[in-house]
C-alpha atoms as a PDB file:
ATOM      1  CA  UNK A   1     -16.986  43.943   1.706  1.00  0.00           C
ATOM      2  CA  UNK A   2     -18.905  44.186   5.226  1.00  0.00           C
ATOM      3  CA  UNK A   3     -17.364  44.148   8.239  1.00  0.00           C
ATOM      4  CA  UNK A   4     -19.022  41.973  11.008  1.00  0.00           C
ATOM      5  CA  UNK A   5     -16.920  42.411  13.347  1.00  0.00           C
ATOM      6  CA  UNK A   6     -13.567  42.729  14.026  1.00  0.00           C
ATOM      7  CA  UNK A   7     -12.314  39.410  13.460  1.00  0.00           C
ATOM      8  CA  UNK A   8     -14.892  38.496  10.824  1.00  0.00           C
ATOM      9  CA  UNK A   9     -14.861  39.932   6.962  1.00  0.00           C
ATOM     10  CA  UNK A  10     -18.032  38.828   4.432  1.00  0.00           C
ATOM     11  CA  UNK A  11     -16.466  38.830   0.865  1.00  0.00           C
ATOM     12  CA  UNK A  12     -18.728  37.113  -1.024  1.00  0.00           C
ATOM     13  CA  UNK A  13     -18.670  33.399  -2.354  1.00  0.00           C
ATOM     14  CA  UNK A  14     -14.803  32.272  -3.046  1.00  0.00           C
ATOM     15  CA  UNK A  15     -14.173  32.418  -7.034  1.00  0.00           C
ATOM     16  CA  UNK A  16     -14.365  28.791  -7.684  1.00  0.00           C
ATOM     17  CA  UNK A  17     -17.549  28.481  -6.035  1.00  0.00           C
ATOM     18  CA  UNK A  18     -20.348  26.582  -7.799  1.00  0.00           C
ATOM     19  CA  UNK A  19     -22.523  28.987  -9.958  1.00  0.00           C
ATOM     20  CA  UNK A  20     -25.932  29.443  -7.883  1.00  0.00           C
ATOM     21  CA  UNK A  21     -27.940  32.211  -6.303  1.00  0.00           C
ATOM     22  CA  UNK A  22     -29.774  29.355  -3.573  1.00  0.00           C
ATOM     23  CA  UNK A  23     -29.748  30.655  -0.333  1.00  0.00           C
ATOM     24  CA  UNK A  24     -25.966  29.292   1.306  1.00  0.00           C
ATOM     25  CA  UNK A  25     -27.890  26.935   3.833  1.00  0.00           C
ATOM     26  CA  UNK A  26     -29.445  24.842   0.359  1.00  0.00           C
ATOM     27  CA  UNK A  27     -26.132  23.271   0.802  1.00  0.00           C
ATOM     28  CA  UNK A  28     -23.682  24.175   3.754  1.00  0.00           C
ATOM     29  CA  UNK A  29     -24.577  23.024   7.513  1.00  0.00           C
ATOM     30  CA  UNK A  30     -23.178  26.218   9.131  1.00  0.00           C
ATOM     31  CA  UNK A  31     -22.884  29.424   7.411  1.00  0.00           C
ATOM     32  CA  UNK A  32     -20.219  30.207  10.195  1.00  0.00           C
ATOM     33  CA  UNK A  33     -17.801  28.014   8.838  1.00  0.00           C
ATOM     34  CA  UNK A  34     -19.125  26.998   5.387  1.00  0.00           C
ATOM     35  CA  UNK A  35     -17.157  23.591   5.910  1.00  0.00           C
ATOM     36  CA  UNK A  36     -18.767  20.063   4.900  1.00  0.00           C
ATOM     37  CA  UNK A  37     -21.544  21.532   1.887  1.00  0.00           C
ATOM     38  CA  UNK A  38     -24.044  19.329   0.651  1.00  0.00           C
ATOM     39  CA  UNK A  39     -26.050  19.103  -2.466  1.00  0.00           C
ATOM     40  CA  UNK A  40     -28.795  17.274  -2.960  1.00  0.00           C
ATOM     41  CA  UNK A  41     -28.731  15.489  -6.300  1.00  0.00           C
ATOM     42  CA  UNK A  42     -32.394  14.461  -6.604  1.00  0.00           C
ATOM     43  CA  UNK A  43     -33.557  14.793  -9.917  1.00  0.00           C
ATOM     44  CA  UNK A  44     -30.101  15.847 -11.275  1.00  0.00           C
ATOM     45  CA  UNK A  45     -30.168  13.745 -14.891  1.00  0.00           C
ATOM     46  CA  UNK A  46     -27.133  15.200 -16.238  1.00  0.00           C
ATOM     47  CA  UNK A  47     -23.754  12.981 -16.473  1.00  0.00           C
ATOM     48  CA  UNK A  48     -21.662  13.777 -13.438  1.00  0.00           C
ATOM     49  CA  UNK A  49     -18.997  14.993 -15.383  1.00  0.00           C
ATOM     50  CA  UNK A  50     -20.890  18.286 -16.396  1.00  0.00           C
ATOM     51  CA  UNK A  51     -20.282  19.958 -12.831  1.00  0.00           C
ATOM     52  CA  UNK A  52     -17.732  18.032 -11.899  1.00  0.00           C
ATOM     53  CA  UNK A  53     -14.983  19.339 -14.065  1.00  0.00           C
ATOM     54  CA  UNK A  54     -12.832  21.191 -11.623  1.00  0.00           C
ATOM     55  CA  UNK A  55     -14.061  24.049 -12.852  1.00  0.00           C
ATOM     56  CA  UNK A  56     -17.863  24.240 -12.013  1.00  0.00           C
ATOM     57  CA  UNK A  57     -17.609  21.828  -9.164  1.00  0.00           C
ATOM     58  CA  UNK A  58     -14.755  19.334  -7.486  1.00  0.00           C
ATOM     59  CA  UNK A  59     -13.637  17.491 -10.433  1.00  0.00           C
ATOM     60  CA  UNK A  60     -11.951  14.135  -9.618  1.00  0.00           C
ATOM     61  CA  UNK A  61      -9.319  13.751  -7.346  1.00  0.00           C
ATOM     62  CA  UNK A  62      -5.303  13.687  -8.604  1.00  0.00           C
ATOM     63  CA  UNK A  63      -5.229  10.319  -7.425  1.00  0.00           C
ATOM     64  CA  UNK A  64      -8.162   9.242  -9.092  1.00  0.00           C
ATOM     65  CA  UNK A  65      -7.972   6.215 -11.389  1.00  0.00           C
ATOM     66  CA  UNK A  66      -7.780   7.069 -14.672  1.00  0.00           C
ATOM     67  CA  UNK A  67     -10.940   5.795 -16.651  1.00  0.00           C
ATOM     68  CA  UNK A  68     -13.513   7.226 -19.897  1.00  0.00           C
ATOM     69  CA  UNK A  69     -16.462   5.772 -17.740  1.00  0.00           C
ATOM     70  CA  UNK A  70     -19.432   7.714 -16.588  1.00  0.00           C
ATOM     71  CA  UNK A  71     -18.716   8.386 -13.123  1.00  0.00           C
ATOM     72  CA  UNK A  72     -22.241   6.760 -12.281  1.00  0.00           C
ATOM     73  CA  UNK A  73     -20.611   3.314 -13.713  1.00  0.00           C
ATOM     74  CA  UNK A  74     -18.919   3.080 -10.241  1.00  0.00           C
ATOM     75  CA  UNK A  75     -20.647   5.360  -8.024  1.00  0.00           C
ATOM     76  CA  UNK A  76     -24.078   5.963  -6.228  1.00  0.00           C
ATOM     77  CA  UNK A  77     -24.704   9.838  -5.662  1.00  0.00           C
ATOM     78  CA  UNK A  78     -26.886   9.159  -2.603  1.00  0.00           C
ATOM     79  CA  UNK A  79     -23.391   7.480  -1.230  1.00  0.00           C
ATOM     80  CA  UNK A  80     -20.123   7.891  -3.096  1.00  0.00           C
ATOM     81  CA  UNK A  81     -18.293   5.372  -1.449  1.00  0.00           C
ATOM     82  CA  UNK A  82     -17.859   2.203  -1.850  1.00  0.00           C
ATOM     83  CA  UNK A  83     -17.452   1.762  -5.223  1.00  0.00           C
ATOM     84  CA  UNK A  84     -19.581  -0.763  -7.143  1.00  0.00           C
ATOM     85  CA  UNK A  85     -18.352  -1.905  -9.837  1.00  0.00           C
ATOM     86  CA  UNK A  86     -18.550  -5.304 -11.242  1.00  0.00           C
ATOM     87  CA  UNK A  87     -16.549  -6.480 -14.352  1.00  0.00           C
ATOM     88  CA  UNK A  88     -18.870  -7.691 -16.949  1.00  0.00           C
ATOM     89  CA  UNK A  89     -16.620  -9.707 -18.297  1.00  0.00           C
ATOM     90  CA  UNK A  90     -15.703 -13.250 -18.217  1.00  0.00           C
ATOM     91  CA  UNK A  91     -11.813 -12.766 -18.243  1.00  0.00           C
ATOM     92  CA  UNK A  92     -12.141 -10.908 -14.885  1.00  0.00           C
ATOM     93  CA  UNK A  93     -13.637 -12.830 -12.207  1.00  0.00           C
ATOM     94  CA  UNK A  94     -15.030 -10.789  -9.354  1.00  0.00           C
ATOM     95  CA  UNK A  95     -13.313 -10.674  -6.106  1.00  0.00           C
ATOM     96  CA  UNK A  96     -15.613  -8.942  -4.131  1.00  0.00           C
ATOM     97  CA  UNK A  97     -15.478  -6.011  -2.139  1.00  0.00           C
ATOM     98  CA  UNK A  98     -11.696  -6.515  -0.835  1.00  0.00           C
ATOM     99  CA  UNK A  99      -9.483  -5.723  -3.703  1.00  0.00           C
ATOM    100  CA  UNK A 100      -9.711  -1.759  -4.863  1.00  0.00           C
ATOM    101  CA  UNK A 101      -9.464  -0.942  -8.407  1.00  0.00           C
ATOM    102  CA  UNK A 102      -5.935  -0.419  -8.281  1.00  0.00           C
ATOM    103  CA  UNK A 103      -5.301  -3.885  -6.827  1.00  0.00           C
ATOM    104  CA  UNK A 104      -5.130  -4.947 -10.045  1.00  0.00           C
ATOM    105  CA  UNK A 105      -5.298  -1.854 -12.318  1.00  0.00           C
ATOM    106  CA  UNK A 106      -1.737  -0.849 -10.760  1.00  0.00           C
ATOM    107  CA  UNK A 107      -0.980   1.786 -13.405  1.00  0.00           C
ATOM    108  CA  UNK A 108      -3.776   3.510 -12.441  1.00  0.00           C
ATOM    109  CA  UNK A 109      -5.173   2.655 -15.922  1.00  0.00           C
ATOM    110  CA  UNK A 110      -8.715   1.514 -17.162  1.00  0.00           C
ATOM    111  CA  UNK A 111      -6.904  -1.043 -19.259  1.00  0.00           C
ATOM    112  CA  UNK A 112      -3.915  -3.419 -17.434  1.00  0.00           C
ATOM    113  CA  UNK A 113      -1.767  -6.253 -18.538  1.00  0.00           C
ATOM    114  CA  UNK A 114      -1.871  -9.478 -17.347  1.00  0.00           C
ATOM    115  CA  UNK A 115       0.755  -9.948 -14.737  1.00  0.00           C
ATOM    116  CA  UNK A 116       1.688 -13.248 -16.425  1.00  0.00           C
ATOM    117  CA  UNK A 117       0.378 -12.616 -20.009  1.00  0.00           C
ATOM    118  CA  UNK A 118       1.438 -16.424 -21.090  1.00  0.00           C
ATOM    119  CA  UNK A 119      -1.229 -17.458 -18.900  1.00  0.00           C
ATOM    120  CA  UNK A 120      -4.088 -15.480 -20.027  1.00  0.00           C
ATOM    121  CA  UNK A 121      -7.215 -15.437 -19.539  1.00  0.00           C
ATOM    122  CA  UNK A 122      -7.257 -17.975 -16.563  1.00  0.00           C
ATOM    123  CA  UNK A 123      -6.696 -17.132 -12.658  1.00  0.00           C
ATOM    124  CA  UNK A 124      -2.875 -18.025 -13.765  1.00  0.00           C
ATOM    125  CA  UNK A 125      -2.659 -14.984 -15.486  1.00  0.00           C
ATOM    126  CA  UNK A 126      -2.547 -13.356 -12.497  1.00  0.00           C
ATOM    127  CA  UNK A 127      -1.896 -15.622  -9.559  1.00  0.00           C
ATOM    128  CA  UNK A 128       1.053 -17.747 -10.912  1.00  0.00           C
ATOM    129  CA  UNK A 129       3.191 -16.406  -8.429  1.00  0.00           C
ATOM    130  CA  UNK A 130       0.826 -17.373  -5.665  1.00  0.00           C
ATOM    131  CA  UNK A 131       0.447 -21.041  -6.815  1.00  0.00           C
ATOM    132  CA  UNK A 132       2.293 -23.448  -4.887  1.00  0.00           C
ATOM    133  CA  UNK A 133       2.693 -27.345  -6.197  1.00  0.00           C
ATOM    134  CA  UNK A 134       2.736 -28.879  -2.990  1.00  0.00           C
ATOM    135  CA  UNK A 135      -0.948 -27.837  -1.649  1.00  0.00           C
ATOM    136  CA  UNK A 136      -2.035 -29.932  -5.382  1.00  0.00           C
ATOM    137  CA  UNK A 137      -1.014 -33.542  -5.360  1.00  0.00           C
ATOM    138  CA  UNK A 138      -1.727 -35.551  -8.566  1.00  0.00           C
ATOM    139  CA  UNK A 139      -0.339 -39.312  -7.317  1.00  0.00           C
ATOM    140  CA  UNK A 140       0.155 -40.166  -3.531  1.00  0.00           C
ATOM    141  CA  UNK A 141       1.891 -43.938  -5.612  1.00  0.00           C
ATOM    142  CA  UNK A 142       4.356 -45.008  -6.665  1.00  0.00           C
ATOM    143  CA  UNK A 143       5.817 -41.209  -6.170  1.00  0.00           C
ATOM    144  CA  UNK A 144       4.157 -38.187  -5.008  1.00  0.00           C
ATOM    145  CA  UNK A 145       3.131 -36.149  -8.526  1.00  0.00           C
ATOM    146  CA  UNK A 146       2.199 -32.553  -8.064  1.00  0.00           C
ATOM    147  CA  UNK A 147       0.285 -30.933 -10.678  1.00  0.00           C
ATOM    148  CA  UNK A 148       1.953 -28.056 -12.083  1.00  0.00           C
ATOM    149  CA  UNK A 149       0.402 -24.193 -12.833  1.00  0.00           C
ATOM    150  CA  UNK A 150      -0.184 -25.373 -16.749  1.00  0.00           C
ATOM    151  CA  UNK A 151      -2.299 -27.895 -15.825  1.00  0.00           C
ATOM    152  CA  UNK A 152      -4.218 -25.699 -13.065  1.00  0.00           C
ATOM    153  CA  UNK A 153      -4.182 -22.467 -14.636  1.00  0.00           C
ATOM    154  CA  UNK A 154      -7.884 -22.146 -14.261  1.00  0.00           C
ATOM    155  CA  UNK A 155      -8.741 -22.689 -10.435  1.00  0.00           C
ATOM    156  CA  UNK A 156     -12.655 -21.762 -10.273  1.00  0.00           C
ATOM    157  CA  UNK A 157     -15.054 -24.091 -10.463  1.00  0.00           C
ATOM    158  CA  UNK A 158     -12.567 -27.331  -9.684  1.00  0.00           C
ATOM    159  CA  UNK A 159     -11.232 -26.598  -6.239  1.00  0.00           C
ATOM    160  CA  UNK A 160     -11.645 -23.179  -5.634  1.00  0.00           C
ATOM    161  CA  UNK A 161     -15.200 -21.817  -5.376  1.00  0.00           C
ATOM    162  CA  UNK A 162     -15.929 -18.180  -4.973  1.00  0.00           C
ATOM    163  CA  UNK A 163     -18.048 -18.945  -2.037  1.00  0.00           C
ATOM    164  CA  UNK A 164     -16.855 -16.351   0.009  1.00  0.00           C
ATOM    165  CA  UNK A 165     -15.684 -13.446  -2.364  1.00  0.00           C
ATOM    166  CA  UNK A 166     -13.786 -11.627   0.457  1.00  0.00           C
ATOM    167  CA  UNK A 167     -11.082 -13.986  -0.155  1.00  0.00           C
ATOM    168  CA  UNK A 168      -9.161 -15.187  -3.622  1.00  0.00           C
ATOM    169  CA  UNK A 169      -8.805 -18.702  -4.502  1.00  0.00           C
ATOM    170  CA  UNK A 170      -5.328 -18.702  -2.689  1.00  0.00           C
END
């Protein structure tokens, strides 16, 4: 260890440092404080996952949601955030960019349960609890009919377009 001065000690790189022997300004802005590194991952063709096990490199987060993807299913590495994923699948209609992952996925899960499995696969399956028979009259005479969830259980494409995908259908 060098002494700089005598309120600044070098040790070295910290022990769970990312193996390299590039110059510390490849990747950190100051090499005062070493905060906010960068690495440039041009040309990097190996699955995220490889550095990024916690051990190498910053691994996910605690918090993160729990998935087998390839990291690169829902991220860009030229900007991390915001997410990007769009289901493929029919029996998940996208919502856009205002619901998280975990607005649905709520046990932090890849796979979830419908909310209201009897329901399934239609908008009911999740939004049955959000459906409200007055805003869907079926007869104005002789007496005011509502339709009821069964019949509506599938909203898009009959009253409620994804037009603006910031919003739901309710």
């Amino acid at each position: 260890m060098r002494r700089l001065s005598q309120w600044q000690d070098v040790t070295g790189k910290p022990t769970n440092h990312i193996s390299t022997n590039a110059p510390c300004e490849t990747c950190h802005k100051s090499t005062v404080a070493f905060a906010g590194a960068r690495f440039d991952h041009t040309g990097i063709l190996a699955a995220c996952a490889n550095c990024h096990n916690g051990a190498t490199s910053e691994g996910k987060p605690p918090r993160h949601f729990l998935t087998a993807l390839p990291c690169q299913t829902c991220h860009r590495t030229a900007a991390w955030t915001p997410v990007s994923y769009r289901h493929a699948s029919p029996a998940y209609v996208n919502h856009g960019p205002g619901l998280s992952c975990t607005s649905c996925h709520v046990s932090n899960a890849q796979t979830i349960g419908w909310k209201f499995p009897a329901f399934r696969p239609d908008c009911a399956g999740c939004h049955v609890d959000k459906y409200r028979p007055m805003s869907h009259p079926k007869l104005e005479r002789p007496a005011k009919v509502y339709y009821t969830i069964a019949e509506l259980r599938d909203c898009t494409g009959a009253c409620h377009i994804f037009a603006d995908t910031r919003k739901g259908p309710f």
